[in-house]
Structures are given as structure tokens and as C-alpha cells.
C-alpha atoms as a PDB file:
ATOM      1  CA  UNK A   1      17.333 -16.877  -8.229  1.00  0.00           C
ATOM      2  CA  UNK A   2      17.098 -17.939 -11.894  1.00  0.00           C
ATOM      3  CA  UNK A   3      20.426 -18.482 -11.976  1.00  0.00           C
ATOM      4  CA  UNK A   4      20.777 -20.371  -9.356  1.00  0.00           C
ATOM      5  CA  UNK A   5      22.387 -17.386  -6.600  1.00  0.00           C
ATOM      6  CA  UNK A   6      20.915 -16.612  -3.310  1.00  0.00           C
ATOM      7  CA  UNK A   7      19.531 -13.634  -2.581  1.00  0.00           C
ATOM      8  CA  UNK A   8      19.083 -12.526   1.382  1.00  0.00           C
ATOM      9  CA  UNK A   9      16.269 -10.111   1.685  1.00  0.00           C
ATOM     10  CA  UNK A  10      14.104  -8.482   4.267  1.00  0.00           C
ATOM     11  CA  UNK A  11      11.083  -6.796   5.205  1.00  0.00           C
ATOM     12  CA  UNK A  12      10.698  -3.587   3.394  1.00  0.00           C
ATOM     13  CA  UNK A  13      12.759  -4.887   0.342  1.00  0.00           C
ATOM     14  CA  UNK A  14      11.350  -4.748  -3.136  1.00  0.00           C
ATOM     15  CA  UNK A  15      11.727  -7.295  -6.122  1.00  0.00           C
ATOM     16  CA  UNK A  16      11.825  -6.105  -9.530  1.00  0.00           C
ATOM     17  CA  UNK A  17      13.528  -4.499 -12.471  1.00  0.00           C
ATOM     18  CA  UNK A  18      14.910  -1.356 -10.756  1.00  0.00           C
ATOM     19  CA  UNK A  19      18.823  -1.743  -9.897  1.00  0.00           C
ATOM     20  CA  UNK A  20      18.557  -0.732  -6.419  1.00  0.00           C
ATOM     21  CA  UNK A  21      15.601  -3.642  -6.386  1.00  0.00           C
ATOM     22  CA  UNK A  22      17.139  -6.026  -3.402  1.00  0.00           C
ATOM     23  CA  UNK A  23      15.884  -8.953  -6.176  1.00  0.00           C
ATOM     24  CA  UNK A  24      16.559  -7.636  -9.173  1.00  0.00           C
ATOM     25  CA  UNK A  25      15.057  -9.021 -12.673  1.00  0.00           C
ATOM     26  CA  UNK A  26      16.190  -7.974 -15.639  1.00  0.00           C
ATOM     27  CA  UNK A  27      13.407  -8.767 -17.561  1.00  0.00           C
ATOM     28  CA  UNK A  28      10.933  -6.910 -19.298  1.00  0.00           C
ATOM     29  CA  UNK A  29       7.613  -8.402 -18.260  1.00  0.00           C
ATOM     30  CA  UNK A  30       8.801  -7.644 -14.688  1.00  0.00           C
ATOM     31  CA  UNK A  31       7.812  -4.080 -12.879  1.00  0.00           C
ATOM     32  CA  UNK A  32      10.346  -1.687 -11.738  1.00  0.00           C
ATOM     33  CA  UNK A  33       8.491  -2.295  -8.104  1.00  0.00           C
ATOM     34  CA  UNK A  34       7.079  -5.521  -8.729  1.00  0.00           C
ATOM     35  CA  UNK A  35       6.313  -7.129  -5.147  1.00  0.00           C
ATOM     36  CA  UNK A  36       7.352  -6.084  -1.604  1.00  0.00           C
ATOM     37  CA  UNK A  37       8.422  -8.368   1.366  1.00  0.00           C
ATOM     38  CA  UNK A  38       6.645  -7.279   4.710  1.00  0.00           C
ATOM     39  CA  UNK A  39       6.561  -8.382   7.871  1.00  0.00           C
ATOM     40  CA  UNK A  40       2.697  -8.799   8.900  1.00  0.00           C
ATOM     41  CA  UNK A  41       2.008  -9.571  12.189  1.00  0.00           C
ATOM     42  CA  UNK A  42       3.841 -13.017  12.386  1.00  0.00           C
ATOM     43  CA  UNK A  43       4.204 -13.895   9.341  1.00  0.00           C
ATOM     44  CA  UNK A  44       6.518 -12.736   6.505  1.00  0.00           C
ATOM     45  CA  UNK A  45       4.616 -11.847   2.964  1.00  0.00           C
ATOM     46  CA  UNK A  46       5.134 -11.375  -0.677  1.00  0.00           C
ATOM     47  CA  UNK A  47       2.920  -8.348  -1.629  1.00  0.00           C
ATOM     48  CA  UNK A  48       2.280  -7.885  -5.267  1.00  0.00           C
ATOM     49  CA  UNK A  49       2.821  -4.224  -5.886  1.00  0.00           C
ATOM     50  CA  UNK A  50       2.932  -2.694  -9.521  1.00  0.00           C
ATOM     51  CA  UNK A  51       2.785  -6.256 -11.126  1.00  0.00           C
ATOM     52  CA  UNK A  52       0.904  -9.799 -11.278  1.00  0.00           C
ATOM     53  CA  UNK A  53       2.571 -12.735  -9.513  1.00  0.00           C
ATOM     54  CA  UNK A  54       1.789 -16.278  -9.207  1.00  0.00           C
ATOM     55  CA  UNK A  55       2.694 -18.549  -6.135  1.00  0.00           C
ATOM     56  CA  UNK A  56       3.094 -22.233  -6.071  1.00  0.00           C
ATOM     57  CA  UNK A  57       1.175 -22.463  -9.792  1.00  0.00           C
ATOM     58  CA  UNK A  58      -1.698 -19.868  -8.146  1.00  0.00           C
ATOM     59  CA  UNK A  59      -2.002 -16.457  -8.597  1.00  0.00           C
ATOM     60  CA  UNK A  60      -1.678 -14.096  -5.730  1.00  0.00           C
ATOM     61  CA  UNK A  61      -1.546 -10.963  -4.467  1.00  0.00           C
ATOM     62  CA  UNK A  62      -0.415 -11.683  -1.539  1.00  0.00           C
ATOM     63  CA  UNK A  63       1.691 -14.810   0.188  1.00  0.00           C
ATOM     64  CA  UNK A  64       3.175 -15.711   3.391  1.00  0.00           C
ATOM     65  CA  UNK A  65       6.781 -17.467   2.533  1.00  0.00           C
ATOM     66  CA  UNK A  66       7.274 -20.544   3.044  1.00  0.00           C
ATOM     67  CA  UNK A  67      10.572 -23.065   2.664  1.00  0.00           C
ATOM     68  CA  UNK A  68      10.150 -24.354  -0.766  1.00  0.00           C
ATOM     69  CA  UNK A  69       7.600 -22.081  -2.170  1.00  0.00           C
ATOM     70  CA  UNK A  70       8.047 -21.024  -5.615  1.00  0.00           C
ATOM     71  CA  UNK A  71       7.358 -17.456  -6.897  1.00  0.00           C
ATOM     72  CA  UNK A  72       7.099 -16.225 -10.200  1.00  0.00           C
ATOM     73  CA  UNK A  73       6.635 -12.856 -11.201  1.00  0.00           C
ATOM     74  CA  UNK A  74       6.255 -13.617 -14.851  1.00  0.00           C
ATOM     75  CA  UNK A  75       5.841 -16.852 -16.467  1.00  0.00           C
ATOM     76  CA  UNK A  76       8.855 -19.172 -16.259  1.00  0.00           C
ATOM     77  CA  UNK A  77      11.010 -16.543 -13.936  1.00  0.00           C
ATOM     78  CA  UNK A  78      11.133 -18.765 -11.018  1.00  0.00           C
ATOM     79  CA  UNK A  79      12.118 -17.410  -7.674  1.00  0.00           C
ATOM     80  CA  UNK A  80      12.314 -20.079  -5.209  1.00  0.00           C
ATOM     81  CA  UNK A  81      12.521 -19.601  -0.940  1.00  0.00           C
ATOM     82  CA  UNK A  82      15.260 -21.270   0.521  1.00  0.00           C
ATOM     83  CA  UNK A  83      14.450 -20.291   4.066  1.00  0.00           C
ATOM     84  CA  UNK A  84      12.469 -17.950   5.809  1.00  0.00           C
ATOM     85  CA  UNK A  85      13.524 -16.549   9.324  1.00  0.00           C
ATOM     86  CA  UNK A  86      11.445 -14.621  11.797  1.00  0.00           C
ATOM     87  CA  UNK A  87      12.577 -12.553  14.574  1.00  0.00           C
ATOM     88  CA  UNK A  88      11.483 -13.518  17.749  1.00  0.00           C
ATOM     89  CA  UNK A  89      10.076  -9.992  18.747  1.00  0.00           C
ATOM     90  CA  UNK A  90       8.424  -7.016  16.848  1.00  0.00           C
ATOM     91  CA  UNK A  91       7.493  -3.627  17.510  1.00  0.00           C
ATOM     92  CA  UNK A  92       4.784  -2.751  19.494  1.00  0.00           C
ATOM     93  CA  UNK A  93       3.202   0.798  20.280  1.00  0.00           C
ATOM     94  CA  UNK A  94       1.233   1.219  23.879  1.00  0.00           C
ATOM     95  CA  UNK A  95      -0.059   4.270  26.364  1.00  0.00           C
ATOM     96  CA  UNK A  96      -2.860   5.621  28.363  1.00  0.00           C
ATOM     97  CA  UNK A  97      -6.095   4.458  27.133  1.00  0.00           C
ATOM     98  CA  UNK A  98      -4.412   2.385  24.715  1.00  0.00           C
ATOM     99  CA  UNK A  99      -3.802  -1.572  25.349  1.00  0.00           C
ATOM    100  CA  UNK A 100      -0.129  -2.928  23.461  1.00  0.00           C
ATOM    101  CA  UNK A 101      -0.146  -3.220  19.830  1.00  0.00           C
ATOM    102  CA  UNK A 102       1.681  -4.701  17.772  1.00  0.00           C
ATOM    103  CA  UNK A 103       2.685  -2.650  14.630  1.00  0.00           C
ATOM    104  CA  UNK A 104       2.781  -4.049  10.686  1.00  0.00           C
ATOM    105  CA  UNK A 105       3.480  -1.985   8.028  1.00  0.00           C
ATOM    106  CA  UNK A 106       2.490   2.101   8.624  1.00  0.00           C
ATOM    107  CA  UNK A 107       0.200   2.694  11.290  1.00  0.00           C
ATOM    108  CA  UNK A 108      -1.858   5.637  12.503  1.00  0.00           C
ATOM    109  CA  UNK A 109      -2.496   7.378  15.811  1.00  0.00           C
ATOM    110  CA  UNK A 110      -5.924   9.028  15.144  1.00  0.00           C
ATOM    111  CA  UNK A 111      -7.380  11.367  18.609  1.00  0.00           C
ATOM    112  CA  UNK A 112     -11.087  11.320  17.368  1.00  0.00           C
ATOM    113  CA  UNK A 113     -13.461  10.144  18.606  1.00  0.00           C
ATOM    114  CA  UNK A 114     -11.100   8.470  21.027  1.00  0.00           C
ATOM    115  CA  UNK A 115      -7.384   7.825  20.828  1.00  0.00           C
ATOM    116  CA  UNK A 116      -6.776   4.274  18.560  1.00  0.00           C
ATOM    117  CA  UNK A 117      -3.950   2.846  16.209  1.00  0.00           C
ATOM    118  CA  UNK A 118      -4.626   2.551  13.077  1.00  0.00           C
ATOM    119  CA  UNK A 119      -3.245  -0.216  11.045  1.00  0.00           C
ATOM    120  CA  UNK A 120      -3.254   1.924   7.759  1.00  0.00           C
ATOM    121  CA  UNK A 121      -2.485   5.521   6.790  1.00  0.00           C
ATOM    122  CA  UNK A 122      -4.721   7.655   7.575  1.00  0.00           C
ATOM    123  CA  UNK A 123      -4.453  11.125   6.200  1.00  0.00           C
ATOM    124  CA  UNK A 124      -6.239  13.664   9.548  1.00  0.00           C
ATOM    125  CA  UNK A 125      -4.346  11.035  12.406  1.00  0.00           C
ATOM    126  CA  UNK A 126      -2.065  12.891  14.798  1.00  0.00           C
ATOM    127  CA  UNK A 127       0.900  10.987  13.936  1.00  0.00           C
ATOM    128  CA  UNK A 128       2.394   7.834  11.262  1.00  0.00           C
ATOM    129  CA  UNK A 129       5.334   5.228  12.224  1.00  0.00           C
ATOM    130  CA  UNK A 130       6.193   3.059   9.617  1.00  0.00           C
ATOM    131  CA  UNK A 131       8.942   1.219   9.004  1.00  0.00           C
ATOM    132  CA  UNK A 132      12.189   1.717   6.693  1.00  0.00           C
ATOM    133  CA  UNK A 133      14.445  -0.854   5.915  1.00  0.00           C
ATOM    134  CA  UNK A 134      15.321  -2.811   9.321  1.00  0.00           C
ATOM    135  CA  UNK A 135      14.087   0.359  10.995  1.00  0.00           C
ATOM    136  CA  UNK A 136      11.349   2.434  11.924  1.00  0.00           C
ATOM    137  CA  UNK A 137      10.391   6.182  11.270  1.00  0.00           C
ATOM    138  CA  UNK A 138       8.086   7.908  13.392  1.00  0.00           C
ATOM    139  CA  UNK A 139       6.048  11.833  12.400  1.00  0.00           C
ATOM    140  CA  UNK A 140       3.694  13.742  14.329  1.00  0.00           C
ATOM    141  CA  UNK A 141       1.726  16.443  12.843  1.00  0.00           C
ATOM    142  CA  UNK A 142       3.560  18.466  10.335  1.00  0.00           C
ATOM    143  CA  UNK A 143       7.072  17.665  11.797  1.00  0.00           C
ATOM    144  CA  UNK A 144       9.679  16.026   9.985  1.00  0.00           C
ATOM    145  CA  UNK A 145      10.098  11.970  10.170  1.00  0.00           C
ATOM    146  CA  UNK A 146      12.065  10.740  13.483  1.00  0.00           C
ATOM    147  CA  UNK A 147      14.044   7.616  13.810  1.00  0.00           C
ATOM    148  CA  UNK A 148      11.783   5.288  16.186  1.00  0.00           C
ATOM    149  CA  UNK A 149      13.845   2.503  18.714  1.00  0.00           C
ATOM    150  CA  UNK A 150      11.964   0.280  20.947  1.00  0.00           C
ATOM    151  CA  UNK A 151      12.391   2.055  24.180  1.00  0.00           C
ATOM    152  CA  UNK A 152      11.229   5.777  22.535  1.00  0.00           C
ATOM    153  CA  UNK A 153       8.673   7.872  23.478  1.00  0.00           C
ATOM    154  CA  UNK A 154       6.086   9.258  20.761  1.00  0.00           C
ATOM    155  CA  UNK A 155       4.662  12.365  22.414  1.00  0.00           C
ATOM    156  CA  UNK A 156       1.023  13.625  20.390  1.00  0.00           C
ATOM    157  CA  UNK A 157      -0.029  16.795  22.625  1.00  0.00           C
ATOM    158  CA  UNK A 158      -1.057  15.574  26.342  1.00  0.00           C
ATOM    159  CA  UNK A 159      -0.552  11.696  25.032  1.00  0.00           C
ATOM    160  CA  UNK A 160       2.326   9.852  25.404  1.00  0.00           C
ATOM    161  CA  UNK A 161       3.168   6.416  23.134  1.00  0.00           C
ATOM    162  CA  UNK A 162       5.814   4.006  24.312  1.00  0.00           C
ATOM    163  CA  UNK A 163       7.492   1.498  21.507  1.00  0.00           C
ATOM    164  CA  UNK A 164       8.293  -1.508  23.348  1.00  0.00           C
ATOM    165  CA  UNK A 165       8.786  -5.244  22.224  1.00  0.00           C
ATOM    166  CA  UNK A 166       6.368  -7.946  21.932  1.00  0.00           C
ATOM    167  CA  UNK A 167       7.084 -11.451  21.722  1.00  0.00           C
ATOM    168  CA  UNK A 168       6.120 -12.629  17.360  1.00  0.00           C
ATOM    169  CA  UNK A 169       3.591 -15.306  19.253  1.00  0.00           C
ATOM    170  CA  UNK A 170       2.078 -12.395  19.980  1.00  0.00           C
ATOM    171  CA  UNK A 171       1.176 -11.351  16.326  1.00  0.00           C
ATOM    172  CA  UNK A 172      -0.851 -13.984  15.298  1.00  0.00           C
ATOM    173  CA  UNK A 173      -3.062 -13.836  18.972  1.00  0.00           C
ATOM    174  CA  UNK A 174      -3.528  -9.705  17.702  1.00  0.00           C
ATOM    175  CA  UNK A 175      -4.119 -10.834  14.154  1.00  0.00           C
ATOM    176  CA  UNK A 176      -7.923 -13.215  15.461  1.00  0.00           C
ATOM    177  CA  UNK A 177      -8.307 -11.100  18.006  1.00  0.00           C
ATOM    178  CA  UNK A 178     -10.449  -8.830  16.143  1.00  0.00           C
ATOM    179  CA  UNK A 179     -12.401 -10.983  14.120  1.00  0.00           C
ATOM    180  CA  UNK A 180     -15.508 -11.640  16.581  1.00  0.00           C
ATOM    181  CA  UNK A 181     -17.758 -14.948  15.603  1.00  0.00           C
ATOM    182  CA  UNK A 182     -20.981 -12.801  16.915  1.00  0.00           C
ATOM    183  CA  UNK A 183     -21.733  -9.276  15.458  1.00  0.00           C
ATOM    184  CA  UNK A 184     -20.325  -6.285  17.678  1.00  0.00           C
ATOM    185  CA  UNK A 185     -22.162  -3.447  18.400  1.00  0.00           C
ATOM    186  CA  UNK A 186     -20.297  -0.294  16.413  1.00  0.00           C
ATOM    187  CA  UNK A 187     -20.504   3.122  16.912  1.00  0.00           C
ATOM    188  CA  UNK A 188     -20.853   4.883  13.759  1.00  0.00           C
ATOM    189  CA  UNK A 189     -19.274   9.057  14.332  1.00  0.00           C
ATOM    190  CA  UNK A 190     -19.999  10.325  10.291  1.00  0.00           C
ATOM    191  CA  UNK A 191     -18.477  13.340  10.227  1.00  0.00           C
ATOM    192  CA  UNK A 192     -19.397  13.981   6.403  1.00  0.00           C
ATOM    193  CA  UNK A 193     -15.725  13.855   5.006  1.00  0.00           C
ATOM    194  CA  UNK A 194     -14.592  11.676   8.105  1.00  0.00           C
ATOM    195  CA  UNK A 195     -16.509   8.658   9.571  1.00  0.00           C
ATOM    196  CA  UNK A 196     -15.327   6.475  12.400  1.00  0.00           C
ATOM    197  CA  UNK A 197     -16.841   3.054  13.196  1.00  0.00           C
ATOM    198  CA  UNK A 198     -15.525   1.099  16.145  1.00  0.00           C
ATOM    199  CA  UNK A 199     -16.638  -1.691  18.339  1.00  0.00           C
ATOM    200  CA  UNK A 200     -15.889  -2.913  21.756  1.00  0.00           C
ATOM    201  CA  UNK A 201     -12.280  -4.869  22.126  1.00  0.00           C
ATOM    202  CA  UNK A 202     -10.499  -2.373  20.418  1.00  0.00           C
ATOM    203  CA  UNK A 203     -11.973  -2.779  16.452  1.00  0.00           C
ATOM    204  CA  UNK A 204     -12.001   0.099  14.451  1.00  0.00           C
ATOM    205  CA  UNK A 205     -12.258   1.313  10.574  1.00  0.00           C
ATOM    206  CA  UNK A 206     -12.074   4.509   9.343  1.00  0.00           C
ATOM    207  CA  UNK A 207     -13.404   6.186   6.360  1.00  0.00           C
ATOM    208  CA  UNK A 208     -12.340   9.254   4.623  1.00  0.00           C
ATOM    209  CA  UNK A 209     -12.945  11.616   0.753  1.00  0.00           C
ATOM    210  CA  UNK A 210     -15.530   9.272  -0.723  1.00  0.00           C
ATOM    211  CA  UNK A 211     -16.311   7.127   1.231  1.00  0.00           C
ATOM    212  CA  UNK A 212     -17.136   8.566   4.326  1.00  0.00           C
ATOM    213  CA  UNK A 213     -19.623  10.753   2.594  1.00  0.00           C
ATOM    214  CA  UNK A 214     -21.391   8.186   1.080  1.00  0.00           C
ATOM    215  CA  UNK A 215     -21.464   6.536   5.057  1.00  0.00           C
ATOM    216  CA  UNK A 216     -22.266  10.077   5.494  1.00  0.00           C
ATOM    217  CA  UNK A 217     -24.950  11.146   3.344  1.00  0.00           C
ATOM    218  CA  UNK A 218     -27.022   7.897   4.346  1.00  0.00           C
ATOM    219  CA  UNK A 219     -26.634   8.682   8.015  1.00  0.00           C
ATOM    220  CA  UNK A 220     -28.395  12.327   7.272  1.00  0.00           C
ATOM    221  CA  UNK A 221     -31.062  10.742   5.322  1.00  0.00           C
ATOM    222  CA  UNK A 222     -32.075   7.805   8.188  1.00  0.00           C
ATOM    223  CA  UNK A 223     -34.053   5.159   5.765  1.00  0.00           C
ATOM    224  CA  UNK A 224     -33.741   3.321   2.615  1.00  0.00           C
ATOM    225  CA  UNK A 225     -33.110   5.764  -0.540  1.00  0.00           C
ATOM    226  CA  UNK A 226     -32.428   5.158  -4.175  1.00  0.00           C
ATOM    227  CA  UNK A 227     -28.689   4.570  -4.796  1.00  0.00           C
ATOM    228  CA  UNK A 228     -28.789   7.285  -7.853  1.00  0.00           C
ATOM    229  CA  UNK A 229     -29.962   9.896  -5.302  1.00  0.00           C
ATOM    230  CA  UNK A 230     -26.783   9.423  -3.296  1.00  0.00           C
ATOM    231  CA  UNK A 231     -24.504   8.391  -6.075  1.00  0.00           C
ATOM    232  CA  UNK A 232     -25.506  11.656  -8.360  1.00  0.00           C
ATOM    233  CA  UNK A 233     -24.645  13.891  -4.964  1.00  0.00           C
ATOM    234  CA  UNK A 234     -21.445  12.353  -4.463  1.00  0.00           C
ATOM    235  CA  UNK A 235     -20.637  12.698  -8.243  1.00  0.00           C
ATOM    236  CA  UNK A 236     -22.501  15.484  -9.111  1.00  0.00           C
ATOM    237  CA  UNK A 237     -20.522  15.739 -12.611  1.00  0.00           C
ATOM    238  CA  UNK A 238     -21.063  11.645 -13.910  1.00  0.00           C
ATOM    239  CA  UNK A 239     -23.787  12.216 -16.640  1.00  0.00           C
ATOM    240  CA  UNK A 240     -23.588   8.930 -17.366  1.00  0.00           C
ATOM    241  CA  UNK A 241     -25.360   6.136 -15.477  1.00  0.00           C
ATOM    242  CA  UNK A 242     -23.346   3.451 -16.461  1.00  0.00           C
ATOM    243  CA  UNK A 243     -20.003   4.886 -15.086  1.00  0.00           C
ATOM    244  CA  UNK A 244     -22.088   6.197 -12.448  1.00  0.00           C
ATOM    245  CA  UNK A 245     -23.147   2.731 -11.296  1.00  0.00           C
ATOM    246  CA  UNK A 246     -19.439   1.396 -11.425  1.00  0.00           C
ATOM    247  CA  UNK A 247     -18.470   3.930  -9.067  1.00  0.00           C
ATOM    248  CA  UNK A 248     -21.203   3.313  -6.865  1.00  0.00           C
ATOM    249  CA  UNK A 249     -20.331  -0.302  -6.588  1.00  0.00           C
ATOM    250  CA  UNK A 250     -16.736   0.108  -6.650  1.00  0.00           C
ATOM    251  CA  UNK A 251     -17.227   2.421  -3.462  1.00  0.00           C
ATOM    252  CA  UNK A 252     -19.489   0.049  -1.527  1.00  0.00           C
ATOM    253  CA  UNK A 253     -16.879  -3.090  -2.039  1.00  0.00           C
ATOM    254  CA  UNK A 254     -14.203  -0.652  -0.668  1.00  0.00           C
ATOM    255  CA  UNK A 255     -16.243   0.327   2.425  1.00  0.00           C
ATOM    256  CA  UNK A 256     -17.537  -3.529   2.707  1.00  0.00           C
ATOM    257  CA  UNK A 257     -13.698  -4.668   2.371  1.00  0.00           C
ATOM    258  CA  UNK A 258     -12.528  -2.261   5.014  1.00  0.00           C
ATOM    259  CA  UNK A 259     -14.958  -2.986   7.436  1.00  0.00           C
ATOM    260  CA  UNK A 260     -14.468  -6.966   7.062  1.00  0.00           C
ATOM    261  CA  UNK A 261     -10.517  -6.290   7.334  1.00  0.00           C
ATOM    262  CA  UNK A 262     -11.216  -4.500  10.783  1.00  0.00           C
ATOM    263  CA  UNK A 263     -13.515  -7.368  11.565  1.00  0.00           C
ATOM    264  CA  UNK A 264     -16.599  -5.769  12.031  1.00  0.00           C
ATOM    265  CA  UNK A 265     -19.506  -6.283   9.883  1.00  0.00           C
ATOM    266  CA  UNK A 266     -19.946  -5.938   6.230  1.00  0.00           C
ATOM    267  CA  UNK A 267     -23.211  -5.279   5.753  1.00  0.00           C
ATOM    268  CA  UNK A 268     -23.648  -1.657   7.458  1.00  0.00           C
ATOM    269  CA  UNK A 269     -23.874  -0.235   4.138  1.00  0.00           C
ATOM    270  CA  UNK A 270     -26.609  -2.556   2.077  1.00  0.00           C
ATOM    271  CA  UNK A 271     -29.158  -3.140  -0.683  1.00  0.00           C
ATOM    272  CA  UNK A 272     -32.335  -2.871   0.392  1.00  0.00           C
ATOM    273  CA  UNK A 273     -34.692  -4.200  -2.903  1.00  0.00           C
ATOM    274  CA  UNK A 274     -35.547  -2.320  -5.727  1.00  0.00           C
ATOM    275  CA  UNK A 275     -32.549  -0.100  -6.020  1.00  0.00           C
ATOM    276  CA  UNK A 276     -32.579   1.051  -2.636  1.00  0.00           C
ATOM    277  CA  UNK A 277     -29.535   0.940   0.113  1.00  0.00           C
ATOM    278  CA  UNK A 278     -29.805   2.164   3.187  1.00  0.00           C
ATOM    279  CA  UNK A 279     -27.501   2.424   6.666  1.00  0.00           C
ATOM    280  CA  UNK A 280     -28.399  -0.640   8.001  1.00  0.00           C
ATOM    281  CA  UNK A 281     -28.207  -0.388  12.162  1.00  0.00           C
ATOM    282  CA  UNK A 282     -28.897  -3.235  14.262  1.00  0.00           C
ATOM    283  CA  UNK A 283     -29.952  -3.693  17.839  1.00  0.00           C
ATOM    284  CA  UNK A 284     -26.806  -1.929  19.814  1.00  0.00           C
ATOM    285  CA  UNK A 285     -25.312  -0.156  17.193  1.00  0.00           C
ATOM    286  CA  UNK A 286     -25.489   4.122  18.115  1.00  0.00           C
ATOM    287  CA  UNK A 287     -25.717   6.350  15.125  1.00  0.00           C
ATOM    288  CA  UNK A 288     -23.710  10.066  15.931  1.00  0.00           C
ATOM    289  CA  UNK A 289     -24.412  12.102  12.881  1.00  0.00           C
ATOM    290  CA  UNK A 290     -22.035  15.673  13.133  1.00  0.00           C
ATOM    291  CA  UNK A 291     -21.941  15.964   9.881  1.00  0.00           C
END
């Protein structure tokens, strides 16, 4: 700390100016929730959250701790790591159809098109386990959260999920796994306010609201189109075209980033020349359009 303390945290704790903060920084340039500690697959993370941070004289929004890094969530307020210990197993979540995975953060058991974990929340999945604390918390459907153990059972209609342990080496094999140095073929299910895109090996994304119509509204059209004609049906109120081209290119960064974060491809969604974008499908790739 500043003053020279120790502070033990751990994943799920918060830094910032709130008194229950597990850091706390009473100092004004400093958020109430300023950055989170997580455990991400194997390594341990400083996530900025409602505030800017800089690590090691760089800023970031993100940072896997380190023994002598130095964090500071405003200018001069120094935080420095004095250690950093990892347990030698995490959670992971397995069952019929679906090969052991490790969990980080809140994840998402989705049915449709085919039962898959979701490393993100996802609002129509069957069920959510996240993590609390130095615990876990487990809801399906519209029940109330559950206390999850390693050795529970996570029952979603005729499908059963097992928490078990996995060995942290583990993490960082699940973490590459998914990033393939040749294009997959993906299966693209737009479902107008719902689109799923997976690949072989287990890759998925997701896409839901905004998004997945835009995924959508391409699919239904089936060749290059003026980005205003989609744009102005997706916000049918934006008068202006200004604003209406920053949400347009806001949108297609999100759906780029998620795909890229899944490992598949960026570039399903793309320009095609003079104001034009299209879905772009390559040899492989199988279009299901129910929306």
C-alpha cells in the first residue's frame, strides 16, 4: 500500500474508494469500484472496472500480476505486488456432449443449437455459475442462486453438469486451445434477436439485442448491401447520419471483438467497397437463417 501495509487479497475482490473495498483508497481521483482481481484461466488479473489504471508506467485495462509490478490507479498512488499465489486447481464444469472446462469468471450453459459453455453471460442460457468471493454460485432458469462445490451436480432439464477439479496447467492449454492458426469452418444459426456461430473443437460466440440482428438482417438479405439500409432498420429512430454511422461502427467492432475473443474469424461481418458490407461466408462455412 501507500503507506507501506500489506494488503492480502483475492479473486473477486475489488480496489477502490468504497469501505468494504478489500484495497481501499481514500482518495478522490479513485472509483468507488475501481479495478477487480480475477482469476482467468491461469493467471491472476487486475481488471480496470469504473476507473483508468496504469501498470508498470503503461496504461491498462487489464494485467496479469506479477512480483514487483507496480499499479497505480491514479497518478502517484502506487500499489505495489509483493507476491502473487495461484492455486494449484480450479473449477471445471463437464457432462454429456460436453468435453471438461475450465471455468473463469461467470459462465453460461446455453441448449441451442447444441449444448456449450459459455465464457460470458448470456441472457436466454439455461443456467449461470459464477463465482463469489472464494466460492461459487450456481442458477438455472428462474430459480434462485445455489452454492456450487466441486463434486455438485448442475441438473438443466434431461442434462446433467458435474463441477470437478482441473489441474491450473490446465488453464493456459484451454486458454490457445481455441485460437486456430487456419480459419475454421463456423456455422452461423441467426435467429434475428439470437445468433450462434460455432466451429469445430468446441469454439463458439454468441450474439444477442443488436447485434445479432445486424448478423441477422445480412443473413436475410444474402449479398453485399449499403450499410445505411441495415443501419436505418436497426435504428429506425437515428435521423442523423453522423450518430448513425458511430453506431454502425461501434456495433461491427463489438461483433469483430467477440468473434476474435472466441477465436474464430473477424471478418464474417465486412466492408465490401463503396459503402457496402455484406456476410462474408467462405468455403465450409453453412448459413441457417430461422430468423
Amino acid at each position: 500500500m501507500p503507506d507501506g501495509s500489506l494488503r492480502r487479497v483475492a479473486a473477486g475482490d475489488i480496489i477502490g474508494r468504497m469501505p468494504s473495498a478489500a484495497v481501499f483508497l481514500d482518495d478522490e481521483r479513485v472509483s468507488e469500484a475501481h479495478a477487480l482481481i480475477s482469476l482467468r484461466g491461469p493467471d491472476l488479473k487486475v481488471l480496470s472496472l469504473r476507473g483508468r489504471q496504469v501498470v508498470d508506467d503503461k496504461p491498462a485495462t487489464e494485467a496479469v500480476l506479477e512480483e514487483g509490478m507496480v499499479i497505480e490507479p491514479a497518478p502517484g498512488l502506487e500499489l505495489a505486488v509483493a507476491g502473487v499465489e495461484l492455486p494449484d486447481t480450479v473449477m471445471a464444469l463437464q457432462g454429456p456432449g460436453l468435453p471438461r472446462q475450465i471455468v473463469a469468471g461467470t459462465t453460461s450453459l446455453v441448449r441451442t443449437p447444441r449444448p456449450a459453455l459459455i465464457q460470458r453471460y448470456v441472457g436466454d442460457a439455461a443456467a449461470w455459475v459464477w463465482p463469489v468471493g472464494d466460492g461459487w454460485r450456481v442458477r438455472v432458469g428462474a430459480g434462485a442462486p445455489q452454492p456450487l462445490s466441486v463434486g455438485d451436480t448442475i441438473d438443466v432439464g434431461d442434462l446433467r453438469i458435474e463441477a470437478v477439479t482441473e489441474a491450473l496447467a490446465a488453464a493456459a492449454r484451454q486458454d490457445t486451445r481455441a485460437t486456430p492458426t487456419e480459419p475454421l469452418p463456423m456455422t452461423i444459426v441467426a435467429r434475428y434477436d439470437v445468433v450462434h456461430v460455432w466451429a469445430d473443437g468446441g469454439v463458439e460466440a454468441h450474439f444477442d439485442g443488436l447485434l445479432a440482428r445486424i448478423v441477422s438482417e445480412l443473413a436475410v438479405v444474402g449479398a453485399p448491401v449499403e450499410w445505411e439500409g441495415v443501419a436505418g432498420v436497426i435504428w429506425p429512430k437515428e435521423s442523423d447520419r453522423q450518430s448513425l454511422r458511430s453506431r454502425w461502427d461501434v456495433s461491427l467492432s463489438r461483433i469483430r471483438r467477440r468473434l476474435r475473443t472466441a477465436g474464430l474469424r473477424d471478418d464474417l461481418v465486412r466492408a465490401a467497397g463503396i459503402g457496402l458490407v455484406e456476410l462474408h461466408l467462405r468455403p465450409g462455412d453453412l448459413l441457417r437463417d430461422e430468423s
